[in-house]
C-alpha atoms as a PDB file:
ATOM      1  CA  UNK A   1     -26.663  54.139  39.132  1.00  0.00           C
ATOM      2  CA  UNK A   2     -26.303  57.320  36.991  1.00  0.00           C
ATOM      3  CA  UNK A   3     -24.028  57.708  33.665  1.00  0.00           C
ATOM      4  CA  UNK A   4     -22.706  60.619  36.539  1.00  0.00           C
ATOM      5  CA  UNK A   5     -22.073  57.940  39.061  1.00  0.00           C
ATOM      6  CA  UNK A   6     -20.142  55.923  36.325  1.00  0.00           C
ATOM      7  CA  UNK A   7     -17.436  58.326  35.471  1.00  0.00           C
ATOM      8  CA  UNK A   8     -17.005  59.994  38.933  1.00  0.00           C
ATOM      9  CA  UNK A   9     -13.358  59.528  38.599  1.00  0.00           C
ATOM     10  CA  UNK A  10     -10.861  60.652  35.891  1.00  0.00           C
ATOM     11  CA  UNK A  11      -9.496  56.787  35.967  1.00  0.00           C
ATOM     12  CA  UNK A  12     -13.532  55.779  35.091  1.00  0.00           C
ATOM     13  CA  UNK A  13     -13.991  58.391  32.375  1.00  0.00           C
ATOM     14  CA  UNK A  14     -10.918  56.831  30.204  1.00  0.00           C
ATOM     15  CA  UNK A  15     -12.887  52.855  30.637  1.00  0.00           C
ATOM     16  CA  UNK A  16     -14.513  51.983  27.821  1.00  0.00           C
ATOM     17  CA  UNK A  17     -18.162  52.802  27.744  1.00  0.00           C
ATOM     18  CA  UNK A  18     -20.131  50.301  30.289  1.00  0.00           C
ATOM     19  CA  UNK A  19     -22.406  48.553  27.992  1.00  0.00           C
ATOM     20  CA  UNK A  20     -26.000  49.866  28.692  1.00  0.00           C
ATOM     21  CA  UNK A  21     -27.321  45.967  29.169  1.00  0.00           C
ATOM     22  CA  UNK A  22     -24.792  44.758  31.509  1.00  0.00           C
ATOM     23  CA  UNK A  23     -25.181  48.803  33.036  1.00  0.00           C
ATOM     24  CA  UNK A  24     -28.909  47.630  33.305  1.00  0.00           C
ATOM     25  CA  UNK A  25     -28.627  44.173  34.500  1.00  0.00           C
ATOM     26  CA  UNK A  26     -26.034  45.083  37.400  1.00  0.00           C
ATOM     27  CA  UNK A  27     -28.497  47.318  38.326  1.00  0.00           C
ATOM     28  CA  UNK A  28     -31.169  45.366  38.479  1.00  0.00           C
ATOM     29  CA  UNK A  29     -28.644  42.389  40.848  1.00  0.00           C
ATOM     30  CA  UNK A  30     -28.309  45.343  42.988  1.00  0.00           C
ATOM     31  CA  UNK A  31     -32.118  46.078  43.374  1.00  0.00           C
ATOM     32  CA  UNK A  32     -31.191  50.200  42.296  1.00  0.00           C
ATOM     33  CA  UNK A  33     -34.353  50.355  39.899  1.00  0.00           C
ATOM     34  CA  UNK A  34     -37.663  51.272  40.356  1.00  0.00           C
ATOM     35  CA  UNK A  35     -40.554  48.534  40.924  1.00  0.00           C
ATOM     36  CA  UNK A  36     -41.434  49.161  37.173  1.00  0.00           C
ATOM     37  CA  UNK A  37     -38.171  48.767  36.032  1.00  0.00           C
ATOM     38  CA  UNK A  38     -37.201  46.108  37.833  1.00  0.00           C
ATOM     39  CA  UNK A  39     -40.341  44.113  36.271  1.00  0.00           C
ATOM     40  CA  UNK A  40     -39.853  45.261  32.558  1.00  0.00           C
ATOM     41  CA  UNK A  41     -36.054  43.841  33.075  1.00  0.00           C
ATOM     42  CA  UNK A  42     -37.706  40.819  33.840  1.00  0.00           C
ATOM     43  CA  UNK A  43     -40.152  40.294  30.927  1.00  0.00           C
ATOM     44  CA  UNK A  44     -36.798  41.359  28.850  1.00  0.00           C
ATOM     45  CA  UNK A  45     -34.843  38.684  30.839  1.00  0.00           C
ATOM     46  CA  UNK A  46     -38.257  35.792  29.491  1.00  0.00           C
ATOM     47  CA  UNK A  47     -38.793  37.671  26.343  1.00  0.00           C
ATOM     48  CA  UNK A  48     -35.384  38.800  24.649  1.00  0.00           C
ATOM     49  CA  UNK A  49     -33.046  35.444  24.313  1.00  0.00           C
ATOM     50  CA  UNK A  50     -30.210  37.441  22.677  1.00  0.00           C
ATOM     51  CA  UNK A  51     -30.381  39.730  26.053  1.00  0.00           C
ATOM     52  CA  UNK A  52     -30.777  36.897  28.703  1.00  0.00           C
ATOM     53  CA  UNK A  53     -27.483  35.228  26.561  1.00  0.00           C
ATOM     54  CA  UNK A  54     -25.513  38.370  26.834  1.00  0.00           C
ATOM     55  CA  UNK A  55     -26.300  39.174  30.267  1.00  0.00           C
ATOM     56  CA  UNK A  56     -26.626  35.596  32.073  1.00  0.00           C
ATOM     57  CA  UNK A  57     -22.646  35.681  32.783  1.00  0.00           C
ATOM     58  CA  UNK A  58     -22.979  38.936  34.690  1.00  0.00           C
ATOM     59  CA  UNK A  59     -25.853  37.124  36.994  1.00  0.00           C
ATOM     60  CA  UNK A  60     -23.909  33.785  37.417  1.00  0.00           C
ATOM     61  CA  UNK A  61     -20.567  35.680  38.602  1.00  0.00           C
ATOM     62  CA  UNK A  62     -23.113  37.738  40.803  1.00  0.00           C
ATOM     63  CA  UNK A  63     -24.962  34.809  42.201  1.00  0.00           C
ATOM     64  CA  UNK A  64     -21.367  32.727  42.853  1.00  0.00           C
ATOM     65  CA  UNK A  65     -19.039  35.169  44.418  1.00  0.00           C
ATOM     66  CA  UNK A  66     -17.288  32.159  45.605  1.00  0.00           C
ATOM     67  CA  UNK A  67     -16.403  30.679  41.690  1.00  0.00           C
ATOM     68  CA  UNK A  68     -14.823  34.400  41.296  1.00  0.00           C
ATOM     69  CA  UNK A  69     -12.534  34.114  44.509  1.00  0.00           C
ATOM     70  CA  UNK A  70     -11.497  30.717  43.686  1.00  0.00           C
ATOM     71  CA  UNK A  71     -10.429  32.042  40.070  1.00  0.00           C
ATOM     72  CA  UNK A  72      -8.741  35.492  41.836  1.00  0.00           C
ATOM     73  CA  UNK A  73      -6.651  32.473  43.708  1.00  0.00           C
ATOM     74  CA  UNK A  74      -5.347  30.674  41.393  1.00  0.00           C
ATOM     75  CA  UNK A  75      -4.666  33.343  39.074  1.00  0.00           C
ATOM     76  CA  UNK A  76      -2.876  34.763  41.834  1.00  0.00           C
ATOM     77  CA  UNK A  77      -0.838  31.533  42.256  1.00  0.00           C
ATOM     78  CA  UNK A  78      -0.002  31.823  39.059  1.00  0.00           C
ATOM     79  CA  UNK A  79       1.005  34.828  38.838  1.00  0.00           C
ATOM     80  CA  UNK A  80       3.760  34.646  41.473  1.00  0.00           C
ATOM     81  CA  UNK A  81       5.068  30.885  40.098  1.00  0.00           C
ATOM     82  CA  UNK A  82       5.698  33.073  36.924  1.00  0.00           C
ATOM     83  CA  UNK A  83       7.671  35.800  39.131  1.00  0.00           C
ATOM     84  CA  UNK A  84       9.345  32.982  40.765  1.00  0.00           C
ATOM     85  CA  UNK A  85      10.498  31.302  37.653  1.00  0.00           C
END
């Protein structure tokens, strides 16, 4: 994905910047990098500790869709036992 594709919209443009490591990572979930990139995120992923920290959240939420739906849930419960109160 392009900086381009990023701020498409006028609503994307006034989002704070999308940091480039989470930018990179995503990228790399969604297999949109090149062979060579995809390996060099890799050796980061073994190499860099501070980046695998920083980005590891971003792959668990990607790799458990199901742990996000269950949080959308009850948040949503939540939400409307506040409105109901």
């Amino acid at each position: 994905m392009t900086d381009r594709d990023r701020t498409a919209t006028p609503e994307l443009a006034e989002l704070d910047p999308i940091d480039p490591d989470i930018a990179l990572i995503t990228d790399w979930l969604a297999h949109e990098l090149s062979p060579e990139d995809e390996a060099a995120v890799e050796r980061r992923l073994e190499e860099d500790f501070e980046f695998f920290e920083k980005v590891a959240p971003v792959m668990d939420f990607w790799h458990d869709p199901v742990l996000v739906s269950e949080l959308t849930a009850r948040a949503e419960a939540d939400t409307n036992s506040r409105i109901s109160a």
